[in-house]
C-alpha atoms as a PDB file:
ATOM      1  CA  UNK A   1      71.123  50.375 128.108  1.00  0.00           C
ATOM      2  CA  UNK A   2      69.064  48.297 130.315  1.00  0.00           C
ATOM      3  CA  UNK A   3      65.478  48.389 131.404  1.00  0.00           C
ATOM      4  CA  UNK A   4      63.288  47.350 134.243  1.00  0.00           C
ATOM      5  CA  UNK A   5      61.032  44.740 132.897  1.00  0.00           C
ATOM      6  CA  UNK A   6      57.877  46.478 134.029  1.00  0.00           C
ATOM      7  CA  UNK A   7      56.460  47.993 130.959  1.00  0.00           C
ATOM      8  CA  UNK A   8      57.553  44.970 128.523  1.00  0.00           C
ATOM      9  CA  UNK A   9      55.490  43.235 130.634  1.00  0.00           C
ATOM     10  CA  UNK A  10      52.543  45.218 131.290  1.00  0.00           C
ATOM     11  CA  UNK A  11      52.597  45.806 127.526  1.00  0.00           C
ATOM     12  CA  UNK A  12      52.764  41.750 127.393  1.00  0.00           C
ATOM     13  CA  UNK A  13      49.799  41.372 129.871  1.00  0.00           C
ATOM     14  CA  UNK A  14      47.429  43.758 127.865  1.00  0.00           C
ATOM     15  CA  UNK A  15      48.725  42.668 124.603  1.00  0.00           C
ATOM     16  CA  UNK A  16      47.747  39.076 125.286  1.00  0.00           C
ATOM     17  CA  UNK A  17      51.927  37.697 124.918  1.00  0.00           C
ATOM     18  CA  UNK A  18      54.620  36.811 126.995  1.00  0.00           C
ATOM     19  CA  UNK A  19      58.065  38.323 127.494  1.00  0.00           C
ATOM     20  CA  UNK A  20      60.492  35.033 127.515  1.00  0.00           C
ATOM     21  CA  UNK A  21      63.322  35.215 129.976  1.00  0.00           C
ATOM     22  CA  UNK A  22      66.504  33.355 128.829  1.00  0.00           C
ATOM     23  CA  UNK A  23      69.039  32.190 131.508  1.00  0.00           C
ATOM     24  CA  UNK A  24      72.475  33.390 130.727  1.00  0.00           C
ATOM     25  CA  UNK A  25      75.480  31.217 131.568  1.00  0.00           C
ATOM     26  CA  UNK A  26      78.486  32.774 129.763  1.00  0.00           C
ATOM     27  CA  UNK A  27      79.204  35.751 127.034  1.00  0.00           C
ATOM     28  CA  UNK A  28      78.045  33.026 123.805  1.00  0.00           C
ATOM     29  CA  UNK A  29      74.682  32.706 125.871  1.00  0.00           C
ATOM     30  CA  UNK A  30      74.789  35.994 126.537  1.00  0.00           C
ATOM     31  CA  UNK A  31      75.098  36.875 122.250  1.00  0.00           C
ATOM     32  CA  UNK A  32      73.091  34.727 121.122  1.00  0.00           C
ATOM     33  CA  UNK A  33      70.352  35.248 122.758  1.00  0.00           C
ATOM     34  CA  UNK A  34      70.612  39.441 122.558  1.00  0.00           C
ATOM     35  CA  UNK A  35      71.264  38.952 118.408  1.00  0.00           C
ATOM     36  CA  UNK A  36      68.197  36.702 118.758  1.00  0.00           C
ATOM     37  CA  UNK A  37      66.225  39.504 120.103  1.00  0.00           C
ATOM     38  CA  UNK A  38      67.491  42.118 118.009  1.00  0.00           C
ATOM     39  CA  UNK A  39      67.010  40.160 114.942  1.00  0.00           C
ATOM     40  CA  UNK A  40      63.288  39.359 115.692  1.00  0.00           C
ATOM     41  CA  UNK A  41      62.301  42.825 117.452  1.00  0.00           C
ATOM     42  CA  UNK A  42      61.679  41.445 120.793  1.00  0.00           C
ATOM     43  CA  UNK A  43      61.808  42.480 124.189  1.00  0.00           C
ATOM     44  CA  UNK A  44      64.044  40.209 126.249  1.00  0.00           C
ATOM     45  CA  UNK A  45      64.955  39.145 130.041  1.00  0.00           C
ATOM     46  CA  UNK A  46      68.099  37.796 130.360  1.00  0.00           C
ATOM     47  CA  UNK A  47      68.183  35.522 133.720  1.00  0.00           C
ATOM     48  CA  UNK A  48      71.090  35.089 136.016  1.00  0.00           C
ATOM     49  CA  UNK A  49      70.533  32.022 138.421  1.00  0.00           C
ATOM     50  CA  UNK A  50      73.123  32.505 141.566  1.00  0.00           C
ATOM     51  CA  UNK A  51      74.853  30.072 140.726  1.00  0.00           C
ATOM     52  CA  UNK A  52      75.608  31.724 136.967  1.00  0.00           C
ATOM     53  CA  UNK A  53      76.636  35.054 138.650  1.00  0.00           C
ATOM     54  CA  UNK A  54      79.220  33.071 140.765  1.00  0.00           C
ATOM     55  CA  UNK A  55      80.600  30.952 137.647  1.00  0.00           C
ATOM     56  CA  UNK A  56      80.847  34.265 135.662  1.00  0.00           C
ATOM     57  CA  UNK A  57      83.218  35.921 138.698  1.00  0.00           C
ATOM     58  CA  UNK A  58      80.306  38.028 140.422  1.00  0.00           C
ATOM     59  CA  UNK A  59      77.335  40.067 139.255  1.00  0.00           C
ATOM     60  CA  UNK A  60      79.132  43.660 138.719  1.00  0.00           C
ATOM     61  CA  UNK A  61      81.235  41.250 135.922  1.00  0.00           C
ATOM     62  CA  UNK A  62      77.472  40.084 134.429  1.00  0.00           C
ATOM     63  CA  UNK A  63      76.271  43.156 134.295  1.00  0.00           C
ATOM     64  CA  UNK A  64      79.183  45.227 132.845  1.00  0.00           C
ATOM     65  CA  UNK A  65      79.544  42.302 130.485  1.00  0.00           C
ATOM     66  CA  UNK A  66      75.981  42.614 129.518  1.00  0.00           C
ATOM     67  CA  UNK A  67      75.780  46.973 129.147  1.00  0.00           C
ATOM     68  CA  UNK A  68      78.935  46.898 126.748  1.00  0.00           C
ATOM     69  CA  UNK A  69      77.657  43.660 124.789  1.00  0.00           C
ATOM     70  CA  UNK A  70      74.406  46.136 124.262  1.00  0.00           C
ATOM     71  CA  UNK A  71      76.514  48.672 122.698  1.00  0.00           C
ATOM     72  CA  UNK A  72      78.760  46.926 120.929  1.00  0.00           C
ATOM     73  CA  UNK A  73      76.252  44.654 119.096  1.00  0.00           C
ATOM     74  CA  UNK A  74      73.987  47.665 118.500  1.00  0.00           C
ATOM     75  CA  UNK A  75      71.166  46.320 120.637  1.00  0.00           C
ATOM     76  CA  UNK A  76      67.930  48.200 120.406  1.00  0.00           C
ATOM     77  CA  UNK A  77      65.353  46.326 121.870  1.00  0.00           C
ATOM     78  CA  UNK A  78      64.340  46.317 125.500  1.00  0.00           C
ATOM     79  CA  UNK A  79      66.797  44.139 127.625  1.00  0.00           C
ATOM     80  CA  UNK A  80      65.912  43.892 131.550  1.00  0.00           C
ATOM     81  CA  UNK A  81      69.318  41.932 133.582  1.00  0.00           C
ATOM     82  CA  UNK A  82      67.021  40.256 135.974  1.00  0.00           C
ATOM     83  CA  UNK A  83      68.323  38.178 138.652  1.00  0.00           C
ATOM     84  CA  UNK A  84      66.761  34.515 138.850  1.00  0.00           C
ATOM     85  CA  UNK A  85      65.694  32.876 142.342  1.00  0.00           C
ATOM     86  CA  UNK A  86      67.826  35.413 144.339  1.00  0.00           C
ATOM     87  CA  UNK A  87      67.494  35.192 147.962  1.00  0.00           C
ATOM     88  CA  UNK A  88      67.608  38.264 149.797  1.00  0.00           C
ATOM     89  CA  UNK A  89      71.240  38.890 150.007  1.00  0.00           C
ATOM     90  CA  UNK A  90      71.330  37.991 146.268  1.00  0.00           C
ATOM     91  CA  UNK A  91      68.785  40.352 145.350  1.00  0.00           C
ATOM     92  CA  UNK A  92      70.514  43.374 147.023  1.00  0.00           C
ATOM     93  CA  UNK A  93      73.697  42.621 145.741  1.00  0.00           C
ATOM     94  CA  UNK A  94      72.832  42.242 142.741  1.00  0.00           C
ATOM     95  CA  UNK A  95      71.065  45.610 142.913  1.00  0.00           C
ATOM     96  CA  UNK A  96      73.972  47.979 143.850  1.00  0.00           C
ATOM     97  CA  UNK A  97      75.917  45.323 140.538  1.00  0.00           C
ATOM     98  CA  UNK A  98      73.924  47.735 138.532  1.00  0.00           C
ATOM     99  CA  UNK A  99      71.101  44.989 137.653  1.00  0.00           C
ATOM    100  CA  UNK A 100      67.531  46.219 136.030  1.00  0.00           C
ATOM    101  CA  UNK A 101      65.140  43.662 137.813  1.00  0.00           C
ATOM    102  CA  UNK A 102      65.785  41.211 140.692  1.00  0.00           C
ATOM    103  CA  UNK A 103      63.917  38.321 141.727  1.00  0.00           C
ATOM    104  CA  UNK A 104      63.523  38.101 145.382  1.00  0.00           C
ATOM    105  CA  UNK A 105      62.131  34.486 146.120  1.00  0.00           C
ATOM    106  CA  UNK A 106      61.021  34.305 149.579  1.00  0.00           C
ATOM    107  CA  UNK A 107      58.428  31.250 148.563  1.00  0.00           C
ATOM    108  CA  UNK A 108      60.576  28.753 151.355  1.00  0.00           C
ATOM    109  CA  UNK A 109      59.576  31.701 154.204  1.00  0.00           C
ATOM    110  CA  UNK A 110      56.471  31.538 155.954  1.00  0.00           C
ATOM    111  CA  UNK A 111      54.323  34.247 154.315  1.00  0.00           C
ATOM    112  CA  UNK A 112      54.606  36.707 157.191  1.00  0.00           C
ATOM    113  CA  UNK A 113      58.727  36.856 156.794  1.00  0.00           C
ATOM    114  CA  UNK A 114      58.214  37.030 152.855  1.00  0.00           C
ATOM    115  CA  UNK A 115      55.811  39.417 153.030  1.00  0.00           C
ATOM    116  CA  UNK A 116      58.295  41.777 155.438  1.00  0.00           C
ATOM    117  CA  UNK A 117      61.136  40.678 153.345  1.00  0.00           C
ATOM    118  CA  UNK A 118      59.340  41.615 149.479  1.00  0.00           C
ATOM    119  CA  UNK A 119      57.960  45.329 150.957  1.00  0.00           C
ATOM    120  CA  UNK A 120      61.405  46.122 152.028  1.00  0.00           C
ATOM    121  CA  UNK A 121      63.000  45.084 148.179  1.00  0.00           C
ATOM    122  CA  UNK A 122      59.559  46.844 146.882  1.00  0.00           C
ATOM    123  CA  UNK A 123      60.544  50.068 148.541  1.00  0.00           C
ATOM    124  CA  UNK A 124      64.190  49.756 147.043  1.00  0.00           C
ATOM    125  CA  UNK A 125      63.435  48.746 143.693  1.00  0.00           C
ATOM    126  CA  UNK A 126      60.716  51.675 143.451  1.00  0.00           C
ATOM    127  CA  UNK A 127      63.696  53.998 144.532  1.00  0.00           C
ATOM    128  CA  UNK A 128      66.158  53.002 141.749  1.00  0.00           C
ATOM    129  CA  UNK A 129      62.945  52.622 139.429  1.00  0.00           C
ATOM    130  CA  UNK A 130      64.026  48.650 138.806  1.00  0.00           C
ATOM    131  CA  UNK A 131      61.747  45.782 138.462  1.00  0.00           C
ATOM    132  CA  UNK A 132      60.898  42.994 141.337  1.00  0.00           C
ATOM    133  CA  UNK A 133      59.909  39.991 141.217  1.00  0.00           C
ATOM    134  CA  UNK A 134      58.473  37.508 143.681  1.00  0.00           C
ATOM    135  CA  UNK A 135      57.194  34.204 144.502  1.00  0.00           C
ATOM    136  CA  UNK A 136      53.980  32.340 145.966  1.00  0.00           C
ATOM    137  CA  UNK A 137      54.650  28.663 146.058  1.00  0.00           C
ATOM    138  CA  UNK A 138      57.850  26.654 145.496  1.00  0.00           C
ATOM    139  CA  UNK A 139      57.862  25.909 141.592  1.00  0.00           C
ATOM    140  CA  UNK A 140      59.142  21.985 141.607  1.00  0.00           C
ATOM    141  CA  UNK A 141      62.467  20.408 140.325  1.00  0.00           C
ATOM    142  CA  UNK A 142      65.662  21.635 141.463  1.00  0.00           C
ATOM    143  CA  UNK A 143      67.482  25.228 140.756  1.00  0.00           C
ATOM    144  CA  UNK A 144      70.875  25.788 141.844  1.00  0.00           C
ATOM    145  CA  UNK A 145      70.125  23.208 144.561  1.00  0.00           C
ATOM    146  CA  UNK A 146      66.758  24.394 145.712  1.00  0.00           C
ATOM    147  CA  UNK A 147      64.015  21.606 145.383  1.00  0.00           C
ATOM    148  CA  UNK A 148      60.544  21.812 145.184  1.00  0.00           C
ATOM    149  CA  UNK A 149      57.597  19.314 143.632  1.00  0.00           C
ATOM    150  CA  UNK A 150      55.170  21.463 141.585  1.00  0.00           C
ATOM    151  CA  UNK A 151      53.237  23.114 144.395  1.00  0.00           C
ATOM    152  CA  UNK A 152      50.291  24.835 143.754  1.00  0.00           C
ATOM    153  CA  UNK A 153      50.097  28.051 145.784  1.00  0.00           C
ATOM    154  CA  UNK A 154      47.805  29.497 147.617  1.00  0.00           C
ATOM    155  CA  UNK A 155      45.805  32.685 145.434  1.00  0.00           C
ATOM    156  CA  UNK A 156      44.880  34.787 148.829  1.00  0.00           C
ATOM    157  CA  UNK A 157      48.826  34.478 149.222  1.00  0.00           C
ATOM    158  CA  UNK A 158      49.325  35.627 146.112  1.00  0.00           C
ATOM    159  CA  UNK A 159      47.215  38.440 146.437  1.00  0.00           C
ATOM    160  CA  UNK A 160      49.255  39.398 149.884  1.00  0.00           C
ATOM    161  CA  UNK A 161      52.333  39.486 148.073  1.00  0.00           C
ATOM    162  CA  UNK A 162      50.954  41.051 144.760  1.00  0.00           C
ATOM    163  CA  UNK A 163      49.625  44.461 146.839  1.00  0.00           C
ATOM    164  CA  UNK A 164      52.880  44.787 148.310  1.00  0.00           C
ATOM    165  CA  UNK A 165      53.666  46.580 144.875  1.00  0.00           C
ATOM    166  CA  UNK A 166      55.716  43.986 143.022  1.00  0.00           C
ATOM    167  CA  UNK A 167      56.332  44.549 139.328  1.00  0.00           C
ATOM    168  CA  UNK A 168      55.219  40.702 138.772  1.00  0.00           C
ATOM    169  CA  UNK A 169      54.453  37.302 140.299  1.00  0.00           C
ATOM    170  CA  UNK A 170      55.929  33.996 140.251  1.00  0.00           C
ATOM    171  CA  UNK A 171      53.102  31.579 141.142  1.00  0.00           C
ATOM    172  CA  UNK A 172      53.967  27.910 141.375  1.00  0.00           C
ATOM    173  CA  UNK A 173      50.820  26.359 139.048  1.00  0.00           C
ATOM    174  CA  UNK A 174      52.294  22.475 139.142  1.00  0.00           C
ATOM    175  CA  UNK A 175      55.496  23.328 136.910  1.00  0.00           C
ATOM    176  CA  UNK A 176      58.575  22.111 137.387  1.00  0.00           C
ATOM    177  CA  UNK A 177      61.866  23.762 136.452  1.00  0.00           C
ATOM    178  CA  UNK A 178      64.421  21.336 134.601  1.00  0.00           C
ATOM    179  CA  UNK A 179      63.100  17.892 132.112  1.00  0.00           C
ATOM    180  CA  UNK A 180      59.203  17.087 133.291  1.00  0.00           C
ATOM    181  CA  UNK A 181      59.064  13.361 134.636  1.00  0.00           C
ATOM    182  CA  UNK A 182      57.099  11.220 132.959  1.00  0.00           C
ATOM    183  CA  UNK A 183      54.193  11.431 135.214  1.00  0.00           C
ATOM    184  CA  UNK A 184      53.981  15.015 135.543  1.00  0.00           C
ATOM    185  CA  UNK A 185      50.097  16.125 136.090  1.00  0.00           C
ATOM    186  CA  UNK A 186      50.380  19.105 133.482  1.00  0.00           C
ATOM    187  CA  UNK A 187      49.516  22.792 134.496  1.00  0.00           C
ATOM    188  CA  UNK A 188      46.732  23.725 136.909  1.00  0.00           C
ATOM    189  CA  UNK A 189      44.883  26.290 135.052  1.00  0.00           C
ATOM    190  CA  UNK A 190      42.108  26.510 137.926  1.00  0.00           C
ATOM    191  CA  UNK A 191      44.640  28.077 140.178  1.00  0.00           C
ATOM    192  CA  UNK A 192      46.107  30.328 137.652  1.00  0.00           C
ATOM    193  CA  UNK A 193      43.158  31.692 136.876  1.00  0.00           C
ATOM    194  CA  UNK A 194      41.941  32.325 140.399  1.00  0.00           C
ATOM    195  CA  UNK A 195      45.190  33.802 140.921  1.00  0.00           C
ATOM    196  CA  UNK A 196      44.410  35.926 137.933  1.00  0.00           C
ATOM    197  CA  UNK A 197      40.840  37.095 139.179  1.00  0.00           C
ATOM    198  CA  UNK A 198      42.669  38.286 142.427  1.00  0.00           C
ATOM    199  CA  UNK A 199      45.863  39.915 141.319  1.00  0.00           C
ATOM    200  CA  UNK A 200      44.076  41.537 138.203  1.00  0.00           C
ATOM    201  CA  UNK A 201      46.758  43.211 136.095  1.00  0.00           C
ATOM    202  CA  UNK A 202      49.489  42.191 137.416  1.00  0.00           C
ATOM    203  CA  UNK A 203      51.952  40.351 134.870  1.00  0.00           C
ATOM    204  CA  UNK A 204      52.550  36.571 136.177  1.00  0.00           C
ATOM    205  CA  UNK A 205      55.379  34.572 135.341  1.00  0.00           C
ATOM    206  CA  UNK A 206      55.482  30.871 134.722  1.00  0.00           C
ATOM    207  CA  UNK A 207      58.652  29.040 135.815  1.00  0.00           C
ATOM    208  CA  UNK A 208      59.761  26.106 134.631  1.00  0.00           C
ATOM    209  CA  UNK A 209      59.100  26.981 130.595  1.00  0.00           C
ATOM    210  CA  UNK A 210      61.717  24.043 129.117  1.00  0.00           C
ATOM    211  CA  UNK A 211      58.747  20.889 128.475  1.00  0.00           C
ATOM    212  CA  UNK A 212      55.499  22.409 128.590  1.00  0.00           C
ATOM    213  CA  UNK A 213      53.701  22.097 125.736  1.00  0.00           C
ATOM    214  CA  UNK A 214      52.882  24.077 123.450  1.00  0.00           C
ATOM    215  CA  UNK A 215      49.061  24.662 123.551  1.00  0.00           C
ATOM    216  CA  UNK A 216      49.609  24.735 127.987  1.00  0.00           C
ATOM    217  CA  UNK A 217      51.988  27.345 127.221  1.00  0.00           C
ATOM    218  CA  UNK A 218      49.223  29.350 124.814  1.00  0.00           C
ATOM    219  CA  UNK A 219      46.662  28.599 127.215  1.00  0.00           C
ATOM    220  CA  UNK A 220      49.074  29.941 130.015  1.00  0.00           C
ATOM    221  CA  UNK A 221      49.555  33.349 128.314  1.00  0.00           C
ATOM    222  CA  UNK A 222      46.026  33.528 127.568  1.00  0.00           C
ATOM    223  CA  UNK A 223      45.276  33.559 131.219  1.00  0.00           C
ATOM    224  CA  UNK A 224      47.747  36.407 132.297  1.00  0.00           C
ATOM    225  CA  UNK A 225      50.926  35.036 131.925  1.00  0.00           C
ATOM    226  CA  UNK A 226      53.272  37.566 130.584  1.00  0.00           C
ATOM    227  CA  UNK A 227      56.714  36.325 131.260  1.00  0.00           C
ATOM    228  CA  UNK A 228      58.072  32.908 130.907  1.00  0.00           C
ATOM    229  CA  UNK A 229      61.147  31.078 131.786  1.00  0.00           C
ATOM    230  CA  UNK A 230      63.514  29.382 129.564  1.00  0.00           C
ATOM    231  CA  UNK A 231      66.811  27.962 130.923  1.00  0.00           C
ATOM    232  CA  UNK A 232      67.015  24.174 130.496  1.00  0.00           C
ATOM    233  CA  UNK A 233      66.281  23.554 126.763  1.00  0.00           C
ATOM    234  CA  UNK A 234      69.014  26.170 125.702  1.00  0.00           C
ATOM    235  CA  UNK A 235      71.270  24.178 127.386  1.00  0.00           C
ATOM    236  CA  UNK A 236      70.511  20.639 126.232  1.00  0.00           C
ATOM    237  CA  UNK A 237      70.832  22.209 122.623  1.00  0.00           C
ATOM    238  CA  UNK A 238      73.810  24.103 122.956  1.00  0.00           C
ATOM    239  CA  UNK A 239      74.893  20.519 124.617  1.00  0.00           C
ATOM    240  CA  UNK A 240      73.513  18.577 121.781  1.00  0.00           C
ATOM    241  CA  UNK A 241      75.185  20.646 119.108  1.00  0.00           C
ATOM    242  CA  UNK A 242      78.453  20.745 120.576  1.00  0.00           C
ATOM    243  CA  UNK A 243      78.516  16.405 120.748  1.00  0.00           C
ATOM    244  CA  UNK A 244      77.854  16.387 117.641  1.00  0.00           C
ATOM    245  CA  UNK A 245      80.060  18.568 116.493  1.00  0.00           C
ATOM    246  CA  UNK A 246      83.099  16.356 118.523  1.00  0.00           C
ATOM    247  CA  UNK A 247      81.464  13.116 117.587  1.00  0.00           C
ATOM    248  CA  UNK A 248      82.107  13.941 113.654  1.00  0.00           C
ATOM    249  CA  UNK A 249      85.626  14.712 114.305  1.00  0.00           C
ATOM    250  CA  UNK A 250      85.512  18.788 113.384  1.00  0.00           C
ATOM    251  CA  UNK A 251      87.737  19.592 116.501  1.00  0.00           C
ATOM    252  CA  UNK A 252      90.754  17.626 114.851  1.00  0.00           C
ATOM    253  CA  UNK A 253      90.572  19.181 111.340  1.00  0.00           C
ATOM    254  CA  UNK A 254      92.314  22.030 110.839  1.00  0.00           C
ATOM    255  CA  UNK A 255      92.035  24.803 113.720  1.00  0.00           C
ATOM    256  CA  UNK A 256      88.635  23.101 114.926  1.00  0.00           C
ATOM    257  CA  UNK A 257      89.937  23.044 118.161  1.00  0.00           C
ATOM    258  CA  UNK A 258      89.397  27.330 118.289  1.00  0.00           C
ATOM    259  CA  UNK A 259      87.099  27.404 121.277  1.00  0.00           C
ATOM    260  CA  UNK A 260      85.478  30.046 118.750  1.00  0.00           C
ATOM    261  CA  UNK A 261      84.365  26.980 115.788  1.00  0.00           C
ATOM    262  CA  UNK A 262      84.081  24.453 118.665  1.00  0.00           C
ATOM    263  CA  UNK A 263      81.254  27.001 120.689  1.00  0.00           C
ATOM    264  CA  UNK A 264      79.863  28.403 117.702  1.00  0.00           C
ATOM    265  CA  UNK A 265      77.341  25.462 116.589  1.00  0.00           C
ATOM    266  CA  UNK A 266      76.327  25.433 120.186  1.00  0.00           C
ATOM    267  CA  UNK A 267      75.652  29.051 120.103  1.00  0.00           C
ATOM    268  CA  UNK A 268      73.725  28.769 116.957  1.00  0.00           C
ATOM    269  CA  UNK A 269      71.426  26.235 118.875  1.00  0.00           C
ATOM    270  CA  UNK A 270      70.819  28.509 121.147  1.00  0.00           C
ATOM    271  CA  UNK A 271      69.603  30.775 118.933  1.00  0.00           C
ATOM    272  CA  UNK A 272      67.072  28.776 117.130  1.00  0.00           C
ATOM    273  CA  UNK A 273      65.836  27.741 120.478  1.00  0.00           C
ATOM    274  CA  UNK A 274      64.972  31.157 121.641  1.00  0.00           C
ATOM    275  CA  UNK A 275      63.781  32.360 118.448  1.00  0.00           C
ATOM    276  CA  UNK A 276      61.008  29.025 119.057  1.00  0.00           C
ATOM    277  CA  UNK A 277      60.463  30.263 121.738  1.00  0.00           C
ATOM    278  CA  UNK A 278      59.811  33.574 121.163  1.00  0.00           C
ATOM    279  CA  UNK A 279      57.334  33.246 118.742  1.00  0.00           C
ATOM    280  CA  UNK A 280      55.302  30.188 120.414  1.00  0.00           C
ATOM    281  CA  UNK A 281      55.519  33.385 123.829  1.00  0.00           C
ATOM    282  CA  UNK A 282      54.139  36.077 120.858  1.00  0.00           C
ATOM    283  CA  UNK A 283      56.869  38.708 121.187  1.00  0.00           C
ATOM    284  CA  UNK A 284      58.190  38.643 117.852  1.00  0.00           C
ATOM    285  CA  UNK A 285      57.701  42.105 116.183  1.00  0.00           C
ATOM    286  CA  UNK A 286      56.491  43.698 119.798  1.00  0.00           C
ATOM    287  CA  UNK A 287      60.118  45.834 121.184  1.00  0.00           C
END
């Protein structure tokens, strides 16, 4: 059964952790990172970009996928479907697909037109008792073709938007979603925690999780960051494991070829990267 991610995240915010949400891009993503979960007793968001819910033939096939993977696997631990950067279109399809949480990102509107856009999701998402996300401030890099280049946003915006009645905030604080350039300027803590002193208990979410180190990341959490993304460093270990895996030959010995040996030490990357990742984010032991 799925969840909204509202009280694994207000139980994040008070508990002083973070809730990591792992993109999914097929059904070994999609395993991997629920066994993970399961195995370590954490809650979990499992992120659909738009992008992934058009690759994976629509978002009623996600989220079916995803219910019946929960029971066949035995999952116990709190699983929220959450769409990822959904425009508004996005977020109300993927709302009648049966989703738990949407993200509604209105952050390339001017305020007024996000603000009108977010209260009428709000009102919806209250209805069917699902969570909603939103978003002050483009978050930098590129995301299914949207670019921005670590903005800071404003914290009076954020407070607009947060007393519309979203379930949690997506604040762009200088990260960048995808590898960090060499000359990125690290996290601005300053605005995160004047965004903080505004939107009091509101769970925020930091974008862009794949490169920040680990101490910004603590630090992060420490100032009300409850939910954090992780998309890009699954993939360039699932990527890395599968080279290696051609470039020592095991696809041409025996039945190596079986898309189930060639995937699997790609989806046992996977795994080890979210379990890192869960316990740097503190959510090991917490579903």
């Amino acid at each position: 059964m799925l969840v909204s991610a509202k009280e694994m995240l207000q139980k994040a915010k008070a508990g002083k952790y973070a809730v990591g949400q792992f993109n999914i891009n097929n059904l070994e993503w999609t395993k991997a990172i629920l066994l993970t979960a399961q195995e370590l007793n954490s809650p979990v968001i499992l992120g659909v970009s738009e992008g992934a819910g058009k690759y994976m033939c629509g978002y009623t096939t996600v989220a079916n996928m995803v219910k019946a993977m929960i029971n066949e696997l035995n999952i116990t631990v709190p699983v929220a479907l959450h769409l990822d950067h959904g425009s508004y279109e996005g977020a109300q399809k993927c709302i009648a697909a049966g989703f738990s949480s949407v993200m509604f990102d209105g952050s390339h509107y001017p305020i007024e037109e996000n603000i009108a856009k977010t209260k009428e999701l709000v009102a919806k998402a209250n209805e069917l008792n699902i969570s909603l996300e939103a978003e002050v401030g483009a978050i930098g890099g590129e995301e299914d073709g949207v670019v921005g280049n670590g903005e800071v946003a404003d914290p009076k915006e954020c407070k607009m938007i947060a007393d519309l009645g979203v379930t949690m905030l997506a604040a762009g604080i200088g990260n960048i979603h995808g590898k960090y350039p060499a000359n990125w300027a690290g996290l601005s803590f300053d605005t995160l925690d004047a965004i903080q002193q505004l939107t009091g208990d509101m769970p925020l979410v930091l974008h862009g999780g794949t490169g920040i180190p680990a101490e910004m990341i603590k630090k992060a959490i420490s100032l009300g960051v409850s939910k954090i993304n992780v998309n890009t460093e699954c993939q360039l270990a699932f990527a890395d494991a599968t080279r290696k895996y051609i470039e020592a030959g095991k696809d041409l010995e025996g039945k190596g070829f079986d898309p189930r040996k060639l995937l699997a030490p790609g989806t046992e990357a996977i795994k080890a990267t979210v379990k890192e990742k869960m316990e740097l984010f503190g959510s090991v032991g917490k579903a």
